[in-house]
C-alpha atoms as a PDB file:
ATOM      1  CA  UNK A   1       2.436 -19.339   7.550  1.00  0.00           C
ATOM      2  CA  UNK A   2       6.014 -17.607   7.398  1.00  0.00           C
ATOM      3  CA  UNK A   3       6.052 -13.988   8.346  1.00  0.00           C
ATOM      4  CA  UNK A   4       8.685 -10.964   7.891  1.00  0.00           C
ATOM      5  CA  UNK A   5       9.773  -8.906  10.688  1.00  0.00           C
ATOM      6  CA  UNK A   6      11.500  -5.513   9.640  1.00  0.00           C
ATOM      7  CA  UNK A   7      13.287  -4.304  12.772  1.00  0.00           C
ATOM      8  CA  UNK A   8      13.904  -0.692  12.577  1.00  0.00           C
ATOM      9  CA  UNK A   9      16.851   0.539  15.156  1.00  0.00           C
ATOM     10  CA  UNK A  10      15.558   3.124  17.579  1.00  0.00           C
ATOM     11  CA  UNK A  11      17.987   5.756  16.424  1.00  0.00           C
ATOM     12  CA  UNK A  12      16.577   5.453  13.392  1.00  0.00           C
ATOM     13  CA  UNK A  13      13.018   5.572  14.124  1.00  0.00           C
ATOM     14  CA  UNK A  14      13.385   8.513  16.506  1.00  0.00           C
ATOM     15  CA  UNK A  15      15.392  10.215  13.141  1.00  0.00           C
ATOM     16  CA  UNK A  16      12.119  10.122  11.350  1.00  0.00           C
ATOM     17  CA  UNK A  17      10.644  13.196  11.433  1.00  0.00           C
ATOM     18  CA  UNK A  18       7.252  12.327  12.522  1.00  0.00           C
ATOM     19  CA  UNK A  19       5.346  12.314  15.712  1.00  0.00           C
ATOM     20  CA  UNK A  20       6.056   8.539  17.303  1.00  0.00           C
ATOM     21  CA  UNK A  21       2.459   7.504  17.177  1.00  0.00           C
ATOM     22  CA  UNK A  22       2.431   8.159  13.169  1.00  0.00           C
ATOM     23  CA  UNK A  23       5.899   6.414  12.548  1.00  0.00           C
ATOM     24  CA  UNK A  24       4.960   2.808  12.071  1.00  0.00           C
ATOM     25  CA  UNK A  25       1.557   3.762   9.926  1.00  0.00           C
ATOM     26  CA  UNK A  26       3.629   5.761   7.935  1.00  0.00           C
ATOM     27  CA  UNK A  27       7.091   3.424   7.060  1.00  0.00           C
ATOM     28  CA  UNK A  28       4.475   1.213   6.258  1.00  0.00           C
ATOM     29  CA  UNK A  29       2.911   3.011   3.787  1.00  0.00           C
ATOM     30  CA  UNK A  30       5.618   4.141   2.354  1.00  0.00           C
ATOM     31  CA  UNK A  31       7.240   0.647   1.774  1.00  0.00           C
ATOM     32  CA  UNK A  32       4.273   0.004   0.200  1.00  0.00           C
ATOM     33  CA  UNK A  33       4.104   2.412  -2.132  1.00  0.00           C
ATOM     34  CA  UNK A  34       7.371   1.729  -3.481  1.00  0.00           C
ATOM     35  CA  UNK A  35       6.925  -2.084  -3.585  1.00  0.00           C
ATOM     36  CA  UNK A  36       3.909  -1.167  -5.923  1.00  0.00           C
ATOM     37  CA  UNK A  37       5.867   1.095  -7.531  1.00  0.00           C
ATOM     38  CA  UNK A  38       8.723  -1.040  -8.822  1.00  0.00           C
ATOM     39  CA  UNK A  39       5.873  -3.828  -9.568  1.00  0.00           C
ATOM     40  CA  UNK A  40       7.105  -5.671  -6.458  1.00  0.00           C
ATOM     41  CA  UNK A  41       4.039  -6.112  -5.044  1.00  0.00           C
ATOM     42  CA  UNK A  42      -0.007  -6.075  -6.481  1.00  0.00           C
ATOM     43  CA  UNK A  43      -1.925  -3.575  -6.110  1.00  0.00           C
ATOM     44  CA  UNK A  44      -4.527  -4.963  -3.533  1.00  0.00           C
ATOM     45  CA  UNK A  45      -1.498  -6.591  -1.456  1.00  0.00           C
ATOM     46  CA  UNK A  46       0.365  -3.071  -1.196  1.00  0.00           C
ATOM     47  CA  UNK A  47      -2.910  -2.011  -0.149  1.00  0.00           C
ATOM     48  CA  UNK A  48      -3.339  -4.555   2.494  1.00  0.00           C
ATOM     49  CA  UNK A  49       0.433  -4.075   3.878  1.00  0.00           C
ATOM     50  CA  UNK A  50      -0.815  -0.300   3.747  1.00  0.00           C
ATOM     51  CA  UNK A  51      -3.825  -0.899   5.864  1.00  0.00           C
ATOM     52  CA  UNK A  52      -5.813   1.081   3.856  1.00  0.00           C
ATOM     53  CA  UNK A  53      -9.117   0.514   1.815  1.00  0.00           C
ATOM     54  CA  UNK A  54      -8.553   0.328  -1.765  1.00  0.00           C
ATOM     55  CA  UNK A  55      -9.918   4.081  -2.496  1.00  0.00           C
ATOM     56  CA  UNK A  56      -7.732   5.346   0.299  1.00  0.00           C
ATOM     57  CA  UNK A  57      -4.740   3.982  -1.455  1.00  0.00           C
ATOM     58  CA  UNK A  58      -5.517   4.642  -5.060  1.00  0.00           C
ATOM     59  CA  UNK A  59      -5.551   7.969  -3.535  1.00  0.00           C
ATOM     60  CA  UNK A  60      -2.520   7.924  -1.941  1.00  0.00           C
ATOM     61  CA  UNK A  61      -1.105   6.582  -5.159  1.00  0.00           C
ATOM     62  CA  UNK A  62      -2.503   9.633  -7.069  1.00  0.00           C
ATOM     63  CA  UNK A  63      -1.411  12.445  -4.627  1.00  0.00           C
ATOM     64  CA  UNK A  64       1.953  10.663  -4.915  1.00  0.00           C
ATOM     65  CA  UNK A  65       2.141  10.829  -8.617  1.00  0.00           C
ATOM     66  CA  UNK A  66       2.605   6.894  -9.095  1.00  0.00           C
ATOM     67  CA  UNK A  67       0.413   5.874 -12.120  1.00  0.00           C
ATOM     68  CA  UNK A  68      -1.947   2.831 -11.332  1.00  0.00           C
ATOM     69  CA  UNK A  69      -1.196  -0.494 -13.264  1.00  0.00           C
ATOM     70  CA  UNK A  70      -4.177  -2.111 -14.176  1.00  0.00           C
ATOM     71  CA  UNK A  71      -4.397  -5.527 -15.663  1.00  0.00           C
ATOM     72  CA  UNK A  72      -6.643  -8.085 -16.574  1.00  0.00           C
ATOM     73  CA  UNK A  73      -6.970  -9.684 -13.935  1.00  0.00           C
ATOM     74  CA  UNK A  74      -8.792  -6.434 -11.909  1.00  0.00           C
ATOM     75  CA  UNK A  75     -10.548  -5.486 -14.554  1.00  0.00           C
ATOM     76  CA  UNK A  76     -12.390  -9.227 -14.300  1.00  0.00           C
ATOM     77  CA  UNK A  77     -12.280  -8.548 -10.728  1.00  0.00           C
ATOM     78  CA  UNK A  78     -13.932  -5.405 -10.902  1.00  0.00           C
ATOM     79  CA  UNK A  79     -16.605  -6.197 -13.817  1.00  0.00           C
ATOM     80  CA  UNK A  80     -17.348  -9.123 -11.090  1.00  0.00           C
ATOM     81  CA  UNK A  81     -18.224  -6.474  -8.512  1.00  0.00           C
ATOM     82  CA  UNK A  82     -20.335  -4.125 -10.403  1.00  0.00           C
ATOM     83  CA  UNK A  83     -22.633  -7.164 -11.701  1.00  0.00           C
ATOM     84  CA  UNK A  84     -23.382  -8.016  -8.371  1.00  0.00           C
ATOM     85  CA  UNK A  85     -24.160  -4.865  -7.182  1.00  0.00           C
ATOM     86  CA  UNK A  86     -26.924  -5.073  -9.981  1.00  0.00           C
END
């Protein structure tokens, strides 16, 4: 399994203007907002590299004015889910 390390300089952490225990939460939300954004990344992997439950980000999404693709795929996904919640 290959994984990506972003290495962010301390000068430029410490620029952010956020308390240092909300820093790393945050970058990573915001990269993953964007990476949805441009249709880099799905919706439920931005999610996952935004730690946050898929509500939480669809919220996010919403209070940052993105618009929500939505294709096939999670619509199968999703008809899936509400059949066995019957």
């Amino acid at each position: 399994m290959s994984r990506l390390v972003l290495e962010i300089s301390n000068e430029v952490a410490e620029s952010l203007q956020l308390p240092p225990s909300e820093r790393l939460s945050r970058v990573q939300r915001e990269l993953a907002i964007r990476l949805y954004q441009k249709g880099l990344l799905s919706f439920g992997k931005a999610r996952e590299l935004a730690q946050m439950t898929k509500w939480e980000f669809h919220s996010l999404l919403g209070d940052e004015g993105i618009e929500r693709s939505y294709d096939l795929e999670e619509l199968e996904s999703d008809l899936n889910t509400l059949e066995q919640l019957d």
